[in-house]
C-alpha atoms as a PDB file:
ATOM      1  CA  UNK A   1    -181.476 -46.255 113.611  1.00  0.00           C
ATOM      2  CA  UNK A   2    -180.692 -44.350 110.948  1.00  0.00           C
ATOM      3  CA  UNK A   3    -177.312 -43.597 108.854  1.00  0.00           C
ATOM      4  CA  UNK A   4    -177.070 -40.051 107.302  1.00  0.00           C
ATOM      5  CA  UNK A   5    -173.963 -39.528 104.206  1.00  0.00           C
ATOM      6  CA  UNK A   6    -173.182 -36.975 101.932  1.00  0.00           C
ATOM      7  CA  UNK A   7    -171.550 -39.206  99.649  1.00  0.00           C
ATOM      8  CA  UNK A   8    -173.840 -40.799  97.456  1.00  0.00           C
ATOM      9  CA  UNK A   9    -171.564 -44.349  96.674  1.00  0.00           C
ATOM     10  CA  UNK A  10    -171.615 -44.260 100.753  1.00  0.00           C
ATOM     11  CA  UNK A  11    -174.716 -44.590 101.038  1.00  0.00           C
ATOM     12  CA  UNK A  12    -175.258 -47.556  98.428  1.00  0.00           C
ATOM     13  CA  UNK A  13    -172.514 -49.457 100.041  1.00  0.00           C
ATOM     14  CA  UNK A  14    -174.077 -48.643 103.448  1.00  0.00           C
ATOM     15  CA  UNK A  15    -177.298 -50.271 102.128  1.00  0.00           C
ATOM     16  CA  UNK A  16    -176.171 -52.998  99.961  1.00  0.00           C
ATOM     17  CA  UNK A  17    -174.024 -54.068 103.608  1.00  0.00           C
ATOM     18  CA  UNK A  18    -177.078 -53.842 105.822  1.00  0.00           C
ATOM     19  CA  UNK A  19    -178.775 -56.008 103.403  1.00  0.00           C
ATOM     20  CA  UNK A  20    -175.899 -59.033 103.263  1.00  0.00           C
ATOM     21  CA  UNK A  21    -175.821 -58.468 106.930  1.00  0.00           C
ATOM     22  CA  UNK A  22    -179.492 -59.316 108.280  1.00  0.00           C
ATOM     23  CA  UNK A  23    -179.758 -62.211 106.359  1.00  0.00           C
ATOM     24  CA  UNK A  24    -176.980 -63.404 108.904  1.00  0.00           C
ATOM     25  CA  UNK A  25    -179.944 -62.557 111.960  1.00  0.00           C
ATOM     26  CA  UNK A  26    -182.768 -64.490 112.867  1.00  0.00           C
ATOM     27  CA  UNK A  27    -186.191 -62.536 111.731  1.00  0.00           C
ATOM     28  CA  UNK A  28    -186.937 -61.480 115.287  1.00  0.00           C
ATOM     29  CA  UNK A  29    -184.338 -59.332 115.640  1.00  0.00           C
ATOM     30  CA  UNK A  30    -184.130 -57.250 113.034  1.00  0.00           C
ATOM     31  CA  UNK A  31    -183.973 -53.502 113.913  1.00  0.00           C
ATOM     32  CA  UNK A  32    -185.043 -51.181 111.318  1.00  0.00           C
ATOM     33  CA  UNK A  33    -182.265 -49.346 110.215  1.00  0.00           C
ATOM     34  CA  UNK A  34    -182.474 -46.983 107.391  1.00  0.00           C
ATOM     35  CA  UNK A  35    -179.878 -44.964 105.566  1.00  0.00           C
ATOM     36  CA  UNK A  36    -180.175 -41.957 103.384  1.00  0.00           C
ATOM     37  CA  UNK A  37    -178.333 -39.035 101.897  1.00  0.00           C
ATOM     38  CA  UNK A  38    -178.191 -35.801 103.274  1.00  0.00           C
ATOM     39  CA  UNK A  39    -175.587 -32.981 104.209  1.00  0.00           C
ATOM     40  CA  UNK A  40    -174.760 -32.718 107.768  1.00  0.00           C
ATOM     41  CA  UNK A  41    -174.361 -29.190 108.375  1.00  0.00           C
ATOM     42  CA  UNK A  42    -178.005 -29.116 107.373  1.00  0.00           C
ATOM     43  CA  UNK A  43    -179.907 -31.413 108.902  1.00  0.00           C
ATOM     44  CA  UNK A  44    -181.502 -30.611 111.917  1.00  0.00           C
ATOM     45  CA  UNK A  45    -180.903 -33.074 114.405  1.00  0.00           C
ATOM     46  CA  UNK A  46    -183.157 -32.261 117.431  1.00  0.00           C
ATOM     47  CA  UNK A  47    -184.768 -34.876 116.565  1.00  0.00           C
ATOM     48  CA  UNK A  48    -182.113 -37.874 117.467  1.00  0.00           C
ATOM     49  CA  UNK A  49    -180.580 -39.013 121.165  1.00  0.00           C
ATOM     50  CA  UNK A  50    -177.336 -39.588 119.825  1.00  0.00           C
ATOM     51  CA  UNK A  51    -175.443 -38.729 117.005  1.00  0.00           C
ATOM     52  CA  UNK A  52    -171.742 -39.720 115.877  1.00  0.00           C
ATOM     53  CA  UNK A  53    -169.568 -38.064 113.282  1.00  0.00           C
ATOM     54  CA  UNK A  54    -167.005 -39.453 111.498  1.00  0.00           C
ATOM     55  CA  UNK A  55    -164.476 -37.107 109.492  1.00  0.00           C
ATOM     56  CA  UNK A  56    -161.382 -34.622 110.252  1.00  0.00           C
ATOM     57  CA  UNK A  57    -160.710 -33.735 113.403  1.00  0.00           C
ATOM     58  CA  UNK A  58    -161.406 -30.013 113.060  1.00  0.00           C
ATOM     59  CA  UNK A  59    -164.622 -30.975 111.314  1.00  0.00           C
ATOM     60  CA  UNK A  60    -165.963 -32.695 113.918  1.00  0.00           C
ATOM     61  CA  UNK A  61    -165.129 -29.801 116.040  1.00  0.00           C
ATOM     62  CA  UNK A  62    -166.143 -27.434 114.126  1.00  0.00           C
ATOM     63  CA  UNK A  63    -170.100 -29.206 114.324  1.00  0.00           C
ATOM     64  CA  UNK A  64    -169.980 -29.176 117.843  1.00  0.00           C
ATOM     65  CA  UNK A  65    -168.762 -25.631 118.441  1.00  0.00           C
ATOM     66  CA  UNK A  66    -171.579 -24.392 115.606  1.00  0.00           C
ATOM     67  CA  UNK A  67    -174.460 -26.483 117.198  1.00  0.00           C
ATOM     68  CA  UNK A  68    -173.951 -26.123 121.043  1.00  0.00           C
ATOM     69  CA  UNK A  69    -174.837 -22.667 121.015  1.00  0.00           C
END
């Protein structure tokens, strides 16, 4: 899994989270989950099955609208 923000802070918090989390799991089922920095409208994302967007309504939208073509 992977976790894709703009904002910089986000991303640290994401991380520092995940980390305090999965000590709470036993080491067999830890899924590797990664989170890094990046802008949205950018990133080409072919590559995933699923992605969710958080944000404004007309944002969100707006993704859809620009990428479903």
């Amino acid at each position: 899994m992977h976790g894709i923000e703009l904002n910089r802070p986000l991303v640290w918090y994401s991380r520092f989270a995940w980390i305090r989390f999965r000590s709470t799991l036993s080491p067999g089922h830890l899924p590797k989950i990664s989170f890094r920095r990046a802008d949205i409208w950018r990133l080409e994302l072919a590559d995933y099955d699923t992605a969710v967007m958080f944000g404004a309504e007309n944002t969100v939208s707006a993704y859809v609208t620009v990428n479903a073509s």
